[in-house]
PDB file of N, CA and C in Angstrom:
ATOM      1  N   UNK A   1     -26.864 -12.281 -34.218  1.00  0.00           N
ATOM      2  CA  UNK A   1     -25.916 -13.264 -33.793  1.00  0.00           C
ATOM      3  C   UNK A   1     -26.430 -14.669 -34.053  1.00  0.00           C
ATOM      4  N   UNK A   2     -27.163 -14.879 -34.792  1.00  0.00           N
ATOM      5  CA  UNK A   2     -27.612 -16.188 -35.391  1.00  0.00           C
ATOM      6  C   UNK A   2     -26.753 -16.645 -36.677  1.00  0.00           C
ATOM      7  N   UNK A   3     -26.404 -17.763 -36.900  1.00  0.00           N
ATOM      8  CA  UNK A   3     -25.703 -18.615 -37.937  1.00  0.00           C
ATOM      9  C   UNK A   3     -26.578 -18.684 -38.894  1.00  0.00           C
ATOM     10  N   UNK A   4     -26.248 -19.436 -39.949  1.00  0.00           N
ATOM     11  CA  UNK A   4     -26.856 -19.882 -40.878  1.00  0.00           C
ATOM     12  C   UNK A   4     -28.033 -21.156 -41.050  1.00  0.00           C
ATOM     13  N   UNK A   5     -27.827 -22.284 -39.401  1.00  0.00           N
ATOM     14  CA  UNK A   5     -28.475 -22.823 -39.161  1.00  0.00           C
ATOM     15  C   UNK A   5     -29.668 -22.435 -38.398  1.00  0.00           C
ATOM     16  N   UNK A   6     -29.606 -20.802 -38.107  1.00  0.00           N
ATOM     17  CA  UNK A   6     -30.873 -20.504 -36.887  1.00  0.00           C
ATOM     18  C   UNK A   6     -30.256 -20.937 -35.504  1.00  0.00           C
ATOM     19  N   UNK A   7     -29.076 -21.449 -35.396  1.00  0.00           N
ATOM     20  CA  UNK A   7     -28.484 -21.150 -33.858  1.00  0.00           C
ATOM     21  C   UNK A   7     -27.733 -20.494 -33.748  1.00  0.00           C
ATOM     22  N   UNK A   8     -27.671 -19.705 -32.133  1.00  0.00           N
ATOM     23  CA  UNK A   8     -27.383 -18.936 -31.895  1.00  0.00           C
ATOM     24  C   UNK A   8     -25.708 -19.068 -31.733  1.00  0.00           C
ATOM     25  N   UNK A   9     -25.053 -18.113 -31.770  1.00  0.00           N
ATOM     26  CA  UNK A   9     -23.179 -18.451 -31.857  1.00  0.00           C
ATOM     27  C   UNK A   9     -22.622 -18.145 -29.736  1.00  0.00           C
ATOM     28  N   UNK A  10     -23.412 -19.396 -29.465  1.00  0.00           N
ATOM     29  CA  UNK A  10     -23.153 -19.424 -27.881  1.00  0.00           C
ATOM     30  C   UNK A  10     -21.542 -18.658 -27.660  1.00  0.00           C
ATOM     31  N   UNK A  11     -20.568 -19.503 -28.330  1.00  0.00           N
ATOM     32  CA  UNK A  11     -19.358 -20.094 -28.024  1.00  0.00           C
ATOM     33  C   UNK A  11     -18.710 -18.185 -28.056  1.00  0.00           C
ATOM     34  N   UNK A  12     -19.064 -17.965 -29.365  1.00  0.00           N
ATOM     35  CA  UNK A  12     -18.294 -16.892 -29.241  1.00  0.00           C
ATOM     36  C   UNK A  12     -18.822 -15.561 -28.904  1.00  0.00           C
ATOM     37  N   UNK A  13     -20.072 -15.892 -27.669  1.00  0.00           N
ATOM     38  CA  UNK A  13     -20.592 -15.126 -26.993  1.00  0.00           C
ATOM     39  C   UNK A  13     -19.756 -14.974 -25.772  1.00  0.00           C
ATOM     40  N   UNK A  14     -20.079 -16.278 -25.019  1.00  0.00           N
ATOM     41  CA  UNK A  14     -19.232 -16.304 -24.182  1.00  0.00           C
ATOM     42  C   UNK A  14     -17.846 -16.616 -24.005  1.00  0.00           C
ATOM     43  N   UNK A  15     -16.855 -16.428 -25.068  1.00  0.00           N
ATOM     44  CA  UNK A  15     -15.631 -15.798 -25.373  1.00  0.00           C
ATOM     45  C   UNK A  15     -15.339 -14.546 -24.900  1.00  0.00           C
ATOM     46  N   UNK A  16     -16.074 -13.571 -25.698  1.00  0.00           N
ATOM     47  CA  UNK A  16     -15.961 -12.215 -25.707  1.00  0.00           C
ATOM     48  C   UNK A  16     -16.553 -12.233 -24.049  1.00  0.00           C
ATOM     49  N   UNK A  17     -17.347 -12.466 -23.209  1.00  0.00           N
ATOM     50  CA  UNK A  17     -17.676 -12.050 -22.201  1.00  0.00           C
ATOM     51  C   UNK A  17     -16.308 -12.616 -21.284  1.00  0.00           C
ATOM     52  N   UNK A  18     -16.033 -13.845 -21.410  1.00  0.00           N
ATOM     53  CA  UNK A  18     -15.148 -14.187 -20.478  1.00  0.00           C
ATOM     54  C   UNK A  18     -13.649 -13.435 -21.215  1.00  0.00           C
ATOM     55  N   UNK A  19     -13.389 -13.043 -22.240  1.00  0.00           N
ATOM     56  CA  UNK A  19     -12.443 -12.239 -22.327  1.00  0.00           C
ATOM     57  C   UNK A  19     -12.532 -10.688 -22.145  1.00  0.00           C
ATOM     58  N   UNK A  20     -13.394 -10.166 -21.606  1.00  0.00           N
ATOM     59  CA  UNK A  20     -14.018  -8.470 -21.586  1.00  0.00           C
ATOM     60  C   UNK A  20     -13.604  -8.919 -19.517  1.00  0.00           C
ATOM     61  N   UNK A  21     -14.273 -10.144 -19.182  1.00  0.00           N
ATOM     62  CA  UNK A  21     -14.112 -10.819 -17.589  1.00  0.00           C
ATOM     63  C   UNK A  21     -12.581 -10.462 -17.019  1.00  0.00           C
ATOM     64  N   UNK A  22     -12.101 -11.376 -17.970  1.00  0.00           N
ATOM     65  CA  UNK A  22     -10.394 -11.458 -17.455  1.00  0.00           C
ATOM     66  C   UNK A  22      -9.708 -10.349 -17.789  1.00  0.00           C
ATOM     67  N   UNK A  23      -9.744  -9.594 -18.747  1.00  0.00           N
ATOM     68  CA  UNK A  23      -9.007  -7.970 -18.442  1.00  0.00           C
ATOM     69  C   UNK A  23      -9.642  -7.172 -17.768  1.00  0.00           C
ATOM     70  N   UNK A  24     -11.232  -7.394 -17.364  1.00  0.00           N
ATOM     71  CA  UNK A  24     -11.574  -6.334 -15.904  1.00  0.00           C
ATOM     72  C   UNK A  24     -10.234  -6.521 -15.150  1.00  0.00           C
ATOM     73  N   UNK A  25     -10.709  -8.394 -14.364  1.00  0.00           N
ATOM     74  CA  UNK A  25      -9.861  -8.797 -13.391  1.00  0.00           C
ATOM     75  C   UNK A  25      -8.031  -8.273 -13.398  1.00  0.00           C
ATOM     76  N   UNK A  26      -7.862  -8.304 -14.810  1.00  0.00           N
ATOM     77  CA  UNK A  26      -6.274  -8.276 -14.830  1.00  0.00           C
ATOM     78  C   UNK A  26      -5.754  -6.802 -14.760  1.00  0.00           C
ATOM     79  N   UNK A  27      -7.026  -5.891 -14.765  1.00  0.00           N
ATOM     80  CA  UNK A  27      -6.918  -4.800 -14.614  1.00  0.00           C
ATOM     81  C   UNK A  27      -6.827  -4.365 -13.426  1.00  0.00           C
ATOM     82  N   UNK A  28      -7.456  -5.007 -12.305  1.00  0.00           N
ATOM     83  CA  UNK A  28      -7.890  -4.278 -11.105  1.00  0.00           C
ATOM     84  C   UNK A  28      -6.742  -5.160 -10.518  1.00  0.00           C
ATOM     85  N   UNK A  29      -6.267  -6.162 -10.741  1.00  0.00           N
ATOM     86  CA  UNK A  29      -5.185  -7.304  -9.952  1.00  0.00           C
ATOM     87  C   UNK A  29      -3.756  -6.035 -10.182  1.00  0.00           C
ATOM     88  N   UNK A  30      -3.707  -5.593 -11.845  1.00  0.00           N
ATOM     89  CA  UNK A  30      -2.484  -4.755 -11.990  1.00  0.00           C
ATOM     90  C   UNK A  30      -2.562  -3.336 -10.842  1.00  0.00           C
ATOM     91  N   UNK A  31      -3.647  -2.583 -10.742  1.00  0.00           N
ATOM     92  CA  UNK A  31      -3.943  -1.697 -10.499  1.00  0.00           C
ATOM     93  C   UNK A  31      -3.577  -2.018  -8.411  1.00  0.00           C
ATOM     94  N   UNK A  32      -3.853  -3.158  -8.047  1.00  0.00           N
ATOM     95  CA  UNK A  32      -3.480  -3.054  -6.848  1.00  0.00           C
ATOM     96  C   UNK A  32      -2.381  -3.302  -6.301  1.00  0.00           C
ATOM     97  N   UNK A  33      -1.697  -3.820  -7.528  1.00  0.00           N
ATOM     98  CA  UNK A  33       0.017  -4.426  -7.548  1.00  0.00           C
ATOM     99  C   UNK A  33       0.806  -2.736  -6.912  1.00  0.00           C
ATOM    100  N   UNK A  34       0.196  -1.493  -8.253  1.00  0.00           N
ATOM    101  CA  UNK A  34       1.031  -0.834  -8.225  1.00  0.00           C
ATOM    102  C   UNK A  34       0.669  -0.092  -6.926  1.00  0.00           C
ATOM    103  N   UNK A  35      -0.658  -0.090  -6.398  1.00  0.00           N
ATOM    104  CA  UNK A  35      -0.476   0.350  -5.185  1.00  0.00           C
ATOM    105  C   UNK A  35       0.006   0.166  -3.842  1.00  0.00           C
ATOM    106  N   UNK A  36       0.088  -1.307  -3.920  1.00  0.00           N
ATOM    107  CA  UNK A  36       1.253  -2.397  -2.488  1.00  0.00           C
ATOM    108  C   UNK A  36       2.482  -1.598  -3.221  1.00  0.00           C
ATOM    109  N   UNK A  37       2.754  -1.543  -4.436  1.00  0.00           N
ATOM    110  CA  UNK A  37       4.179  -1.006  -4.817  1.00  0.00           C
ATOM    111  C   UNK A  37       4.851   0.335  -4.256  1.00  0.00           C
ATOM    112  N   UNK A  38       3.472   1.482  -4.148  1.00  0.00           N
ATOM    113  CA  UNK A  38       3.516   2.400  -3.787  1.00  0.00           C
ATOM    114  C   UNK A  38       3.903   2.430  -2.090  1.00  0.00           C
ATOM    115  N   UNK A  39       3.107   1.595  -1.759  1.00  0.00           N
ATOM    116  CA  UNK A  39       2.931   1.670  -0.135  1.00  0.00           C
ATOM    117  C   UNK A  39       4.244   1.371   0.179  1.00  0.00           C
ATOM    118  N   UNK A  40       5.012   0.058  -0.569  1.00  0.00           N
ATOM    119  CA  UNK A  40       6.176  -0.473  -0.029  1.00  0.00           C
ATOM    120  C   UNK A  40       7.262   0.782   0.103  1.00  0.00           C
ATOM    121  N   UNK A  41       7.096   1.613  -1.072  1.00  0.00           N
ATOM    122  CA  UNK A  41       8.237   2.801  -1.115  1.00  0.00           C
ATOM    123  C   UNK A  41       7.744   3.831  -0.121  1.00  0.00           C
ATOM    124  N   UNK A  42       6.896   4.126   0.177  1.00  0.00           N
ATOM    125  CA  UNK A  42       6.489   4.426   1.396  1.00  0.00           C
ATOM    126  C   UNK A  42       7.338   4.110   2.520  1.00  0.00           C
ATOM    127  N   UNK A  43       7.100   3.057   2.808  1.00  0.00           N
ATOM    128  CA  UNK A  43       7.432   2.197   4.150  1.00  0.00           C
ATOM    129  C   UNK A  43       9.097   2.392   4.167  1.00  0.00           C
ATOM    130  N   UNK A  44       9.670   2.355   2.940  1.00  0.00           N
ATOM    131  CA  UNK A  44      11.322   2.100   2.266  1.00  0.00           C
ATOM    132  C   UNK A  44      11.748   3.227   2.540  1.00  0.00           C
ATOM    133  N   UNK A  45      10.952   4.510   2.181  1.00  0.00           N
ATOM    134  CA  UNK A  45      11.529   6.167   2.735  1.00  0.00           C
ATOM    135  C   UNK A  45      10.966   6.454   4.230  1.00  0.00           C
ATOM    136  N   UNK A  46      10.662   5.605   4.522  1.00  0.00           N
ATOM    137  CA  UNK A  46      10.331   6.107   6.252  1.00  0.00           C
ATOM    138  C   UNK A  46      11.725   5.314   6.708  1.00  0.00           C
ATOM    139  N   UNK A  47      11.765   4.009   6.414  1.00  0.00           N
ATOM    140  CA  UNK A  47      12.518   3.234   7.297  1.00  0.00           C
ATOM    141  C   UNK A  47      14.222   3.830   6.980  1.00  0.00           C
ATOM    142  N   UNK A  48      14.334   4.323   5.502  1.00  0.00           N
ATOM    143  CA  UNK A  48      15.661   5.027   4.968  1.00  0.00           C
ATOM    144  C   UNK A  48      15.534   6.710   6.267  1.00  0.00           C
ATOM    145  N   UNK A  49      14.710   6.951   6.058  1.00  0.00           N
ATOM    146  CA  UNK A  49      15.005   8.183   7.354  1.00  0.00           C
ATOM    147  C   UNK A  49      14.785   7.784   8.728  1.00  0.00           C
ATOM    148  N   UNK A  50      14.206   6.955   9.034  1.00  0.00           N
ATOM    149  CA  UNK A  50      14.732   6.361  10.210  1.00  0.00           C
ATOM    150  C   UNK A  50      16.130   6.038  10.484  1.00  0.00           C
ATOM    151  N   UNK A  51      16.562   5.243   9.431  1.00  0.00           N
ATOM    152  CA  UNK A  51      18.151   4.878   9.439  1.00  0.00           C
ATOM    153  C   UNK A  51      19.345   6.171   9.507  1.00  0.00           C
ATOM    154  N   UNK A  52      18.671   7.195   8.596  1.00  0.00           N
ATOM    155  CA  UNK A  52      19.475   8.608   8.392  1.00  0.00           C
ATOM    156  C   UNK A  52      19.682   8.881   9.907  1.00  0.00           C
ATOM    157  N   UNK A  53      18.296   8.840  10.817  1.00  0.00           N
ATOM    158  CA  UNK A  53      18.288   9.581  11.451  1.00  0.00           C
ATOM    159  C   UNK A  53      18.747   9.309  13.047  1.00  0.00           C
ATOM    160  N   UNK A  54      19.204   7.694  12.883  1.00  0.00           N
ATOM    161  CA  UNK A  54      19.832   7.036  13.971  1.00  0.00           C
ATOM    162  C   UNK A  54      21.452   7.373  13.875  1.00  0.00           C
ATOM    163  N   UNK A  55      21.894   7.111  12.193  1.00  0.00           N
ATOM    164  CA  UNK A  55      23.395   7.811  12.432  1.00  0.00           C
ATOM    165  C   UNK A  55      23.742   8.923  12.579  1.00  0.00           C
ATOM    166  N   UNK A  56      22.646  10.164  11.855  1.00  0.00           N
ATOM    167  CA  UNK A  56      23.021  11.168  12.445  1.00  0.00           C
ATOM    168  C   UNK A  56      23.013  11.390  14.120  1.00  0.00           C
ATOM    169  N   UNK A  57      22.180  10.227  14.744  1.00  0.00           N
ATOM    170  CA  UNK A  57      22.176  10.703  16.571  1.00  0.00           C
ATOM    171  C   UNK A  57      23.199  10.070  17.004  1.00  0.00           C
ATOM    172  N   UNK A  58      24.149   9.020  16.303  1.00  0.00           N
ATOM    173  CA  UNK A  58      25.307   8.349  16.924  1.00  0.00           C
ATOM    174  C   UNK A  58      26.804   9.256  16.632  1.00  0.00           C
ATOM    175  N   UNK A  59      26.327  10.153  15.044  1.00  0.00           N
ATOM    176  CA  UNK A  59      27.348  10.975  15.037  1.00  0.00           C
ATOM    177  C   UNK A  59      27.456  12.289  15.908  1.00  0.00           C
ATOM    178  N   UNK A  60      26.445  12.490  16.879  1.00  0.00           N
ATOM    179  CA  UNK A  60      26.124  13.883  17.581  1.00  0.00           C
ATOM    180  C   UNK A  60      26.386  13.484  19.169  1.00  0.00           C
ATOM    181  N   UNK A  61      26.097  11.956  19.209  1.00  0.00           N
ATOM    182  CA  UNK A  61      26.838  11.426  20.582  1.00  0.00           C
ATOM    183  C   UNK A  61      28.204  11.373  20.569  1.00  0.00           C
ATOM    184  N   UNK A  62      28.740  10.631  20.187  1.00  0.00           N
ATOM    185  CA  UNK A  62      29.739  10.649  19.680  1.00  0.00           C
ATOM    186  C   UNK A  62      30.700  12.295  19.916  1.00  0.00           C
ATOM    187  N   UNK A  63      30.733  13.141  19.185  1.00  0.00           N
ATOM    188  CA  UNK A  63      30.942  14.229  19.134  1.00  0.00           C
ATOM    189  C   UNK A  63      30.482  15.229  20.833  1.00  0.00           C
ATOM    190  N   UNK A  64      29.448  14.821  21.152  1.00  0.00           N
ATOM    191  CA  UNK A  64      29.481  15.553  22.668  1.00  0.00           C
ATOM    192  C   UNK A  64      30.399  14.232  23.516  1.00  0.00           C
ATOM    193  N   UNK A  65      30.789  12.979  23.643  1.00  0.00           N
ATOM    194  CA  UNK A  65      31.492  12.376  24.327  1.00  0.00           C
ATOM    195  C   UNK A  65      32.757  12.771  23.795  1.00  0.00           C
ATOM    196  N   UNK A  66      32.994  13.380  22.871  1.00  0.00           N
ATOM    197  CA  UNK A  66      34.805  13.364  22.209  1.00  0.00           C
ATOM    198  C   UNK A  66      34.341  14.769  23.608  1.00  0.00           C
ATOM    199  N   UNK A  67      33.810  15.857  22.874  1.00  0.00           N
ATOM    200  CA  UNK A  67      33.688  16.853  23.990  1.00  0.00           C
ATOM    201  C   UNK A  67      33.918  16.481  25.651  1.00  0.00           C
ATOM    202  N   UNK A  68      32.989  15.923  25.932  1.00  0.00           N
ATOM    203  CA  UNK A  68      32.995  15.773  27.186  1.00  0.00           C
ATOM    204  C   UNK A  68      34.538  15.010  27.956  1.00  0.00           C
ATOM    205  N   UNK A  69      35.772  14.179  27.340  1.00  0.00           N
ATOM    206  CA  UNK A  69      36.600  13.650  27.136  1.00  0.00           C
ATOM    207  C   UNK A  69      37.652  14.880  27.201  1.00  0.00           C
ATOM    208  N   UNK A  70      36.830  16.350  26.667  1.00  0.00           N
ATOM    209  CA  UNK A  70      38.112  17.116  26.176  1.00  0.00           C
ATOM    210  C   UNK A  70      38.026  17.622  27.537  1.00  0.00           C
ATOM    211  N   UNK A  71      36.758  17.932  28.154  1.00  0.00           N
ATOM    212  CA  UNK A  71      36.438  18.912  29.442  1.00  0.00           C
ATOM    213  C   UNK A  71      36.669  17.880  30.415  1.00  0.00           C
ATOM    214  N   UNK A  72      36.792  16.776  30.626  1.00  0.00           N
ATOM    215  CA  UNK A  72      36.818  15.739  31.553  1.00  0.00           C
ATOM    216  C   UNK A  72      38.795  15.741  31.654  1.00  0.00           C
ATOM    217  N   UNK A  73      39.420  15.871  30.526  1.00  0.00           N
ATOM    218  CA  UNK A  73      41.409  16.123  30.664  1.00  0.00           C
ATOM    219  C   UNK A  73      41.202  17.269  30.956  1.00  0.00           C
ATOM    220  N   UNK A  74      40.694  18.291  30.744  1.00  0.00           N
ATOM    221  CA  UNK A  74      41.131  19.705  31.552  1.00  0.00           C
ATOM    222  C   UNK A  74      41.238  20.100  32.929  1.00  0.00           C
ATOM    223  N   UNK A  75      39.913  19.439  33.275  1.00  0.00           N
ATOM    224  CA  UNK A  75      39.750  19.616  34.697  1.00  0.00           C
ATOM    225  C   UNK A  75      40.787  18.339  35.342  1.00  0.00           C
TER     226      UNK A  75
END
């Protein structure tokens, strides 16, 4: 890695290091993106069956008060 003058080629030493640097970094920055990404859909199918699982309990109230309405005119 010496020139023609006997010095050494600093510049495009530390090129290649600071460019080998910044795709570590841009690697591990991508790599944790997709895992917050992951987590979020996580969080998105809990909170989607949470939601499922509140209307299904308003449609099952609902349905024992129509009931209870039917046994409450009989008597």
């Amino acid at each position: 890695m010496e020139t023609i003058n006997g010095k050494r080629n600093v510049p495009m030493i530390v090129s290649a290091v600071g460019g080998i640097t910044l795709g570590w970094f841009i690697k591990n920055y991508l790599s944790k993106q997709r895992q917050l990404e992951e987590h979020q859909s996580i969080v998105e199918r809990l909170k989607e069956f949470e939601r499922q699982l509140y209307e299904d309990g308003q449609k099952r109230a609902k349905a024992i008060e129509s009931i209870q309405e039917e046994v409450t005119n009989k008597i």
